[in-house]
PDB file of N, CA and C in Angstrom:
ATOM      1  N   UNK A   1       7.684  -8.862  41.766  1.00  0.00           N
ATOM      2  CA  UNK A   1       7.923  -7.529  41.248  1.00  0.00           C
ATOM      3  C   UNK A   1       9.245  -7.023  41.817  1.00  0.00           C
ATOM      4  N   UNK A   2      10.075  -6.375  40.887  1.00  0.00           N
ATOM      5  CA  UNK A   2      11.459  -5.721  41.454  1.00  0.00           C
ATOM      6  C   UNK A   2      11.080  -4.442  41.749  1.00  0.00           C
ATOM      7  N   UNK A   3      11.673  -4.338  42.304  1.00  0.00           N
ATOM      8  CA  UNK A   3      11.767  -2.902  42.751  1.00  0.00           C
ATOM      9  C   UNK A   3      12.953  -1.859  42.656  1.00  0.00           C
ATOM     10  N   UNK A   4      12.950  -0.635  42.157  1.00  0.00           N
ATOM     11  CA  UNK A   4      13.717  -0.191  41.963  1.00  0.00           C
ATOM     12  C   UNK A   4      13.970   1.333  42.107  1.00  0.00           C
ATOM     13  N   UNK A   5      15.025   1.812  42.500  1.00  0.00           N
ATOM     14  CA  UNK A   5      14.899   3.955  43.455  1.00  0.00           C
ATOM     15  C   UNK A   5      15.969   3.632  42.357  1.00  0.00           C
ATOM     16  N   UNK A   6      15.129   5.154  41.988  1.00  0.00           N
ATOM     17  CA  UNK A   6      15.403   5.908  40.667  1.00  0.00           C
ATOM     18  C   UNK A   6      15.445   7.593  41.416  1.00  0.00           C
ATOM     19  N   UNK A   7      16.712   8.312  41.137  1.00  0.00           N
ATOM     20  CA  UNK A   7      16.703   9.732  41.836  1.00  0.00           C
ATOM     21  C   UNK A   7      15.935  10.640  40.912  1.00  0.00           C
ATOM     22  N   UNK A   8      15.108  11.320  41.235  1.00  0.00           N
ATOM     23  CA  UNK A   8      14.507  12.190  40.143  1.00  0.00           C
ATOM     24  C   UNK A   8      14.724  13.115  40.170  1.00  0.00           C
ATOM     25  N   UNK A   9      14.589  14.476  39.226  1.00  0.00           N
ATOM     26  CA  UNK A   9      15.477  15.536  39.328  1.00  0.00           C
ATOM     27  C   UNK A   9      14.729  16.590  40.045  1.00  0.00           C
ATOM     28  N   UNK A  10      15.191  17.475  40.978  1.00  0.00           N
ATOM     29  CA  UNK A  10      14.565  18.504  41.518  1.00  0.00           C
ATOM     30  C   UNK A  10      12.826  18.799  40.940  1.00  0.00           C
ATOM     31  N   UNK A  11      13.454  19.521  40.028  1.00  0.00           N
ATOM     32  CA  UNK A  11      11.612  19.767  39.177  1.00  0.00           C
ATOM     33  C   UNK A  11      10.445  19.045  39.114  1.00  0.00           C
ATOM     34  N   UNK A  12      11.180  17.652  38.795  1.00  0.00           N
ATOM     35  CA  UNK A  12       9.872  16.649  38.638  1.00  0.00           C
ATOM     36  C   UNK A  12       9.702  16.423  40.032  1.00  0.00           C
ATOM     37  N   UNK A  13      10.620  16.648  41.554  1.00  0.00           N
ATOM     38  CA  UNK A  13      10.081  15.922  42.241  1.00  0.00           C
ATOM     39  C   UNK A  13       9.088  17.146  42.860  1.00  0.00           C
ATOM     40  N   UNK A  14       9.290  18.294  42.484  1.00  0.00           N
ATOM     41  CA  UNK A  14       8.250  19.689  42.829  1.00  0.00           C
ATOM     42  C   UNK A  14       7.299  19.278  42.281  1.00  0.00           C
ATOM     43  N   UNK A  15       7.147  18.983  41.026  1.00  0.00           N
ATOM     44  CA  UNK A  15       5.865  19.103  40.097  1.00  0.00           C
ATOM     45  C   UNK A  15       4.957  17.749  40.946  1.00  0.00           C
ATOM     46  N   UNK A  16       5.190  17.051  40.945  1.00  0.00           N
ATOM     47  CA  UNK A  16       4.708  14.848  41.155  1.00  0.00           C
ATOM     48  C   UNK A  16       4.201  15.946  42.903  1.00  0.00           C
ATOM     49  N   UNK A  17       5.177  16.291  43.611  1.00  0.00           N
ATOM     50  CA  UNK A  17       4.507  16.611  45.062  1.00  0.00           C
ATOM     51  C   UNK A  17       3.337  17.705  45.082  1.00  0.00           C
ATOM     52  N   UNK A  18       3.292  18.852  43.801  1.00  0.00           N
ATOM     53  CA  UNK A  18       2.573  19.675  43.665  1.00  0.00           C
ATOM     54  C   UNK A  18       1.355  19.197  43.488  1.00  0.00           C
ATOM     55  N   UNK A  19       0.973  17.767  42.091  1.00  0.00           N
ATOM     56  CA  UNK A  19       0.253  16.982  42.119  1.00  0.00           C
ATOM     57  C   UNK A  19      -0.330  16.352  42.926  1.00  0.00           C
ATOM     58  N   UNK A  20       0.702  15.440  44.136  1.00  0.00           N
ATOM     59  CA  UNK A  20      -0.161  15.032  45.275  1.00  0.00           C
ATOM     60  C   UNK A  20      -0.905  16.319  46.184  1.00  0.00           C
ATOM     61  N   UNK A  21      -0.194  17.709  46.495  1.00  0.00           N
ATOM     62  CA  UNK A  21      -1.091  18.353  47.170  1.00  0.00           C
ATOM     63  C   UNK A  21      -2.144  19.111  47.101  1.00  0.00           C
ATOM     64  N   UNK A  22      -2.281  19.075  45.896  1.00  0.00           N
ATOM     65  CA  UNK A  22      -3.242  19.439  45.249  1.00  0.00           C
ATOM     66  C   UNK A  22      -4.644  18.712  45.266  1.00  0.00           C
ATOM     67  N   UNK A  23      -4.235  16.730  45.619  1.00  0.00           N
ATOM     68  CA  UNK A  23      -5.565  16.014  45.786  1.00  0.00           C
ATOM     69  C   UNK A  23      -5.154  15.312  44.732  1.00  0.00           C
ATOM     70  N   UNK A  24      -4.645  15.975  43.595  1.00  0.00           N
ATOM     71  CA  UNK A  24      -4.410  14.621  42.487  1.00  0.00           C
ATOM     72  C   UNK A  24      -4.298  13.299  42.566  1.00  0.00           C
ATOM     73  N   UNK A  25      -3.510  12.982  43.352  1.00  0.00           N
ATOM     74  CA  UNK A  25      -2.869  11.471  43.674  1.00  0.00           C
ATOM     75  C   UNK A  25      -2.839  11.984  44.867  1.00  0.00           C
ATOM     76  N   UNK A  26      -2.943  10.891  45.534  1.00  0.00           N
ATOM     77  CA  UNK A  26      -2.852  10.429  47.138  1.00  0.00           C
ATOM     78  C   UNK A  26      -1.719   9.769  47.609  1.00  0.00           C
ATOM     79  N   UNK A  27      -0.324   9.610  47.370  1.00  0.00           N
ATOM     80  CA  UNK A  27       0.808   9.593  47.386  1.00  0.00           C
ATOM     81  C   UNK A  27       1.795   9.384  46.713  1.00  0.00           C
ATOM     82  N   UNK A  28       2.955   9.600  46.447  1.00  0.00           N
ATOM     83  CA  UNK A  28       3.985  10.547  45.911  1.00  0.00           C
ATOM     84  C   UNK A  28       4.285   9.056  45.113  1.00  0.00           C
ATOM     85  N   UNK A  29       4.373   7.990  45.581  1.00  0.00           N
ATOM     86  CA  UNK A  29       4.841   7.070  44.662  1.00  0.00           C
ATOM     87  C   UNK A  29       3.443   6.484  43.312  1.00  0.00           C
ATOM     88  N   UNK A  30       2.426   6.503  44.193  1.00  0.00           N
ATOM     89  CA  UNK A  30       1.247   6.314  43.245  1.00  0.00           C
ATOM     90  C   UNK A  30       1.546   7.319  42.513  1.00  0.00           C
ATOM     91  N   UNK A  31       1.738   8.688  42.747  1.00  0.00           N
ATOM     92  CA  UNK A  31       1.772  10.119  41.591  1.00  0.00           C
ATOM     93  C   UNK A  31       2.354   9.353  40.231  1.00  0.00           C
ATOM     94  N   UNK A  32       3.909   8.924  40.528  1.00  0.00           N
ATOM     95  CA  UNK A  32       5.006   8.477  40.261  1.00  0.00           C
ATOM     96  C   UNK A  32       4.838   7.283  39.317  1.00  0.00           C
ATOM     97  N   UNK A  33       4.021   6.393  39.943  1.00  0.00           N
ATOM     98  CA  UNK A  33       3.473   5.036  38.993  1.00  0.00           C
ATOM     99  C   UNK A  33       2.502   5.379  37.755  1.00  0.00           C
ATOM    100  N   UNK A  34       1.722   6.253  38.167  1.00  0.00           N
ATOM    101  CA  UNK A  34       0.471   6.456  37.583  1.00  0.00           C
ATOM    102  C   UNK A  34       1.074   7.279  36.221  1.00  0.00           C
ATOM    103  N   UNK A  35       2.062   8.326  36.406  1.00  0.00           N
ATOM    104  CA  UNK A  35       2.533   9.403  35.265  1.00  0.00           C
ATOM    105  C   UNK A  35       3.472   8.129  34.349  1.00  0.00           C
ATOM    106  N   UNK A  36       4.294   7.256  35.125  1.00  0.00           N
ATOM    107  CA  UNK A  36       5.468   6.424  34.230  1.00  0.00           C
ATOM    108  C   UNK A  36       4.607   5.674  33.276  1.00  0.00           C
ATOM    109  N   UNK A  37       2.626   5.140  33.422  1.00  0.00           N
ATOM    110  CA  UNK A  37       2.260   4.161  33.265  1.00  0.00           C
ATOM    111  C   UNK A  37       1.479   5.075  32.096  1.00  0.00           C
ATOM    112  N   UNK A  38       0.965   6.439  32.075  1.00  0.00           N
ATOM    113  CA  UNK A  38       0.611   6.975  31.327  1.00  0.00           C
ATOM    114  C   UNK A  38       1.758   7.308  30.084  1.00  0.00           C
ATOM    115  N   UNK A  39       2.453   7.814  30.601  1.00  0.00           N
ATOM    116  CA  UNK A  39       3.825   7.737  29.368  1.00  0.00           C
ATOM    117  C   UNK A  39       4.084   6.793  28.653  1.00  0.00           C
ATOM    118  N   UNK A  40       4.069   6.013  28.978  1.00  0.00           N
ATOM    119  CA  UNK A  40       4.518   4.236  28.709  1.00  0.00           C
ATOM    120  C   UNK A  40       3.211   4.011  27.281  1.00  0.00           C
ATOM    121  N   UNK A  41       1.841   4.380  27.990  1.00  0.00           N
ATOM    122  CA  UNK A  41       0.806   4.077  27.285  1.00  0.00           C
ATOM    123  C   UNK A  41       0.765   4.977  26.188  1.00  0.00           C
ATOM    124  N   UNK A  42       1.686   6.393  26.458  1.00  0.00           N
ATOM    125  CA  UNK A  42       1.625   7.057  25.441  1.00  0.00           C
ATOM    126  C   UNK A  42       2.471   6.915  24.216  1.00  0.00           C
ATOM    127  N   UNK A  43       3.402   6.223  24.568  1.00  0.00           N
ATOM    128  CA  UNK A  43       4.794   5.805  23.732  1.00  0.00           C
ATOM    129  C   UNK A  43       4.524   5.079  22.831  1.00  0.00           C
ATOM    130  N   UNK A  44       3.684   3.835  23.324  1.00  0.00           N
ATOM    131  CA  UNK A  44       2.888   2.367  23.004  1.00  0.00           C
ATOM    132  C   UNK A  44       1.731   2.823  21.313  1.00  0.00           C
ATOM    133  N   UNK A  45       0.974   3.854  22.013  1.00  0.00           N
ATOM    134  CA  UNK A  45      -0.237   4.275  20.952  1.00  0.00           C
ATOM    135  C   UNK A  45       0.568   5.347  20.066  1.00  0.00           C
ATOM    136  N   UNK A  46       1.975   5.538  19.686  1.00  0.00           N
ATOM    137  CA  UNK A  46       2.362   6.592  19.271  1.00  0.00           C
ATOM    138  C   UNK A  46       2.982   6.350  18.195  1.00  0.00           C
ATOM    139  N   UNK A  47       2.164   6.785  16.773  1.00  0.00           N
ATOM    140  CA  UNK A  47       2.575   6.009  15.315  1.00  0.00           C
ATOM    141  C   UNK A  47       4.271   6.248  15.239  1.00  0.00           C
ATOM    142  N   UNK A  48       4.722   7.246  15.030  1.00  0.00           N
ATOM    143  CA  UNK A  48       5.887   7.333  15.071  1.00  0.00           C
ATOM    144  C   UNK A  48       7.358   6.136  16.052  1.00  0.00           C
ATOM    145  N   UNK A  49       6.403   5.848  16.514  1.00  0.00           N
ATOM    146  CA  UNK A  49       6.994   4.551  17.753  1.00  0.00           C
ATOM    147  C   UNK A  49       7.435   2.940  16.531  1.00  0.00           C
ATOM    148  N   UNK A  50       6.086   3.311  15.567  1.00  0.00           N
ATOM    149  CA  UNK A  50       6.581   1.962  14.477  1.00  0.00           C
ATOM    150  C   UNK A  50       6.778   2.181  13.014  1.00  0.00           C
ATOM    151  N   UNK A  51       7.671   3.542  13.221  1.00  0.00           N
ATOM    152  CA  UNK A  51       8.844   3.582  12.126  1.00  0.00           C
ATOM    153  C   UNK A  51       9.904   3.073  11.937  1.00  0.00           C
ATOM    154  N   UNK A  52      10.594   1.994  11.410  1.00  0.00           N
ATOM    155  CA  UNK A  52      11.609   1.308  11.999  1.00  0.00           C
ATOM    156  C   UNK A  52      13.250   2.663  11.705  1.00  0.00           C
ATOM    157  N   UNK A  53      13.947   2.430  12.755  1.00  0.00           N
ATOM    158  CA  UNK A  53      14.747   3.344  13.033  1.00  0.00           C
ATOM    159  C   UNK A  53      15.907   3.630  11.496  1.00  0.00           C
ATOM    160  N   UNK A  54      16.311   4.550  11.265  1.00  0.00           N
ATOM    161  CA  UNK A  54      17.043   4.513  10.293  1.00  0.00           C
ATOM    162  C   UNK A  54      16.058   5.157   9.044  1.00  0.00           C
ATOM    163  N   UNK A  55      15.403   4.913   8.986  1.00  0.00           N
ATOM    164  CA  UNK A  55      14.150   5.382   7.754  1.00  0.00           C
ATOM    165  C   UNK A  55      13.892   6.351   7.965  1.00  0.00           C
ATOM    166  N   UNK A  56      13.749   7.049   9.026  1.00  0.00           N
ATOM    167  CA  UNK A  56      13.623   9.017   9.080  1.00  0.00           C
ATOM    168  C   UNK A  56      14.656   9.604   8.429  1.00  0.00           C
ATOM    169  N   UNK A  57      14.539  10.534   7.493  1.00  0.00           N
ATOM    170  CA  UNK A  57      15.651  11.070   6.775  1.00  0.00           C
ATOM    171  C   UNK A  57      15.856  12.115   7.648  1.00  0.00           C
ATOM    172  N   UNK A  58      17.213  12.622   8.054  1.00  0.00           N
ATOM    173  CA  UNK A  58      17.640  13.289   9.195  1.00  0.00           C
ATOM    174  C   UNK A  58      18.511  14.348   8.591  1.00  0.00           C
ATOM    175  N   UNK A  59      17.798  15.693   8.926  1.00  0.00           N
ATOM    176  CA  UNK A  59      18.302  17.453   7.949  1.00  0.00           C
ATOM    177  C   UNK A  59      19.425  16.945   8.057  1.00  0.00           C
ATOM    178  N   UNK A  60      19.923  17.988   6.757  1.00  0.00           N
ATOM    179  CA  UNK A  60      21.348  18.002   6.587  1.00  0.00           C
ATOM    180  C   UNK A  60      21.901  19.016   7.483  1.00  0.00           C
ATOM    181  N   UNK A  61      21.137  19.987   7.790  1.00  0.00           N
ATOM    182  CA  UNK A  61      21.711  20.982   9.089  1.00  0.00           C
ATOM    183  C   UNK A  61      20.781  21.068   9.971  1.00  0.00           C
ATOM    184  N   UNK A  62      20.995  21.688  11.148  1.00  0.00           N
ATOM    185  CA  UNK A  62      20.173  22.218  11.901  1.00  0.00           C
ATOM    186  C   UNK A  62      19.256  22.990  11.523  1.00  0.00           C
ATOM    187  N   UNK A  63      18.125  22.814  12.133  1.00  0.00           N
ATOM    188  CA  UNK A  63      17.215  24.379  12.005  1.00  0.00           C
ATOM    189  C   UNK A  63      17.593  25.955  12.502  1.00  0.00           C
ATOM    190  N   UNK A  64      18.587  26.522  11.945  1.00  0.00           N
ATOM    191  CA  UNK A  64      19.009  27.277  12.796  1.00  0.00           C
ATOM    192  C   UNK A  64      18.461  28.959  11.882  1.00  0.00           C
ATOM    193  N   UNK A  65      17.849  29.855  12.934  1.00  0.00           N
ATOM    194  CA  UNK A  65      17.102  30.882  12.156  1.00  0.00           C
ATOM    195  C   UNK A  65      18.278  31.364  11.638  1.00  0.00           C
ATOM    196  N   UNK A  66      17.705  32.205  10.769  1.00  0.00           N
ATOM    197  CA  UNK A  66      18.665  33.426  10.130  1.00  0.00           C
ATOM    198  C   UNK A  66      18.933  34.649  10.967  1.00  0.00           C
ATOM    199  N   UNK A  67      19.362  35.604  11.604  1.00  0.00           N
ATOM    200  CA  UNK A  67      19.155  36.521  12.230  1.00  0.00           C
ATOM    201  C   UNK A  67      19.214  37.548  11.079  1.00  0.00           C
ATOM    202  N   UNK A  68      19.588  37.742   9.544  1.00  0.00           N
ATOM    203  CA  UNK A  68      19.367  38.646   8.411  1.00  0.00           C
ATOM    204  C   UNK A  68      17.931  38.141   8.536  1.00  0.00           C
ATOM    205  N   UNK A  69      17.177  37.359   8.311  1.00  0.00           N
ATOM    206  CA  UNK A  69      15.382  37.256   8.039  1.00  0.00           C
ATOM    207  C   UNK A  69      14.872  37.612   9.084  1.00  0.00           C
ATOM    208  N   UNK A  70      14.813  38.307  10.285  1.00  0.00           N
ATOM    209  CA  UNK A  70      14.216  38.400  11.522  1.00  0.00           C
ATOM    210  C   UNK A  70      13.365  39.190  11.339  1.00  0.00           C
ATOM    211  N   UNK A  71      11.808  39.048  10.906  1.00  0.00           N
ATOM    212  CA  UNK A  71      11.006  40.148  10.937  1.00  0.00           C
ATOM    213  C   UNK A  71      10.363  40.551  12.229  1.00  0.00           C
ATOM    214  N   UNK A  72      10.941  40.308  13.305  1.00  0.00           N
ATOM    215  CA  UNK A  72      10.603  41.368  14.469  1.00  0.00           C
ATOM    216  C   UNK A  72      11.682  42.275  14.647  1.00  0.00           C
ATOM    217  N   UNK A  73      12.749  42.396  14.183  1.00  0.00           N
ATOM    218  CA  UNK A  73      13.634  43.771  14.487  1.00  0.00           C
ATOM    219  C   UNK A  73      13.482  44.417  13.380  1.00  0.00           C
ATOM    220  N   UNK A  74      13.371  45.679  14.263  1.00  0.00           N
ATOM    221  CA  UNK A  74      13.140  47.118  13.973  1.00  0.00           C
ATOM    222  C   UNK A  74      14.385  47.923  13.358  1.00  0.00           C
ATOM    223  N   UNK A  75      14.440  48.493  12.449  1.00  0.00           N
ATOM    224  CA  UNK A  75      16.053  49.052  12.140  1.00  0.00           C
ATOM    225  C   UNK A  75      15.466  50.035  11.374  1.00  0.00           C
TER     226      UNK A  75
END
């Protein structure tokens, strides 16, 4: 098995330690294995995963709101 340090970003490393102190996981790298291995599994079972690439028809623009259609302002 290789091994490999990967820097993770502030947040996730709050959230993964919040997890271990909480009791979740019982240390920070198990936290760490266990979330990459669930993702992984989630990617795997995820229909959209065996669309072959190129075949999604991709907007011609952004989704970008209207701020004239905004029915929460008041005027």
């Amino acid at each position: 098995m290789t091994n490999r340090s990967v820097e993770l970003p502030p947040d996730l490393v709050s959230e993964v330690e919040e997890l271990v102190s909480s009791g979740f996981y019982s240390t920070f790298e198990g936290a760490v294995v266990n979330l990459v291995r669930l993702g992984m599994a989630s990617l795997r079972s995820t229909p959209a995963r065996k669309i072959p690439p190129g075949s999604v028809p991709m907007p011609e623009r952004p989704n970008v709101p209207d701020p004239t259609r905004d029915i929460l302002r008041m005027e």
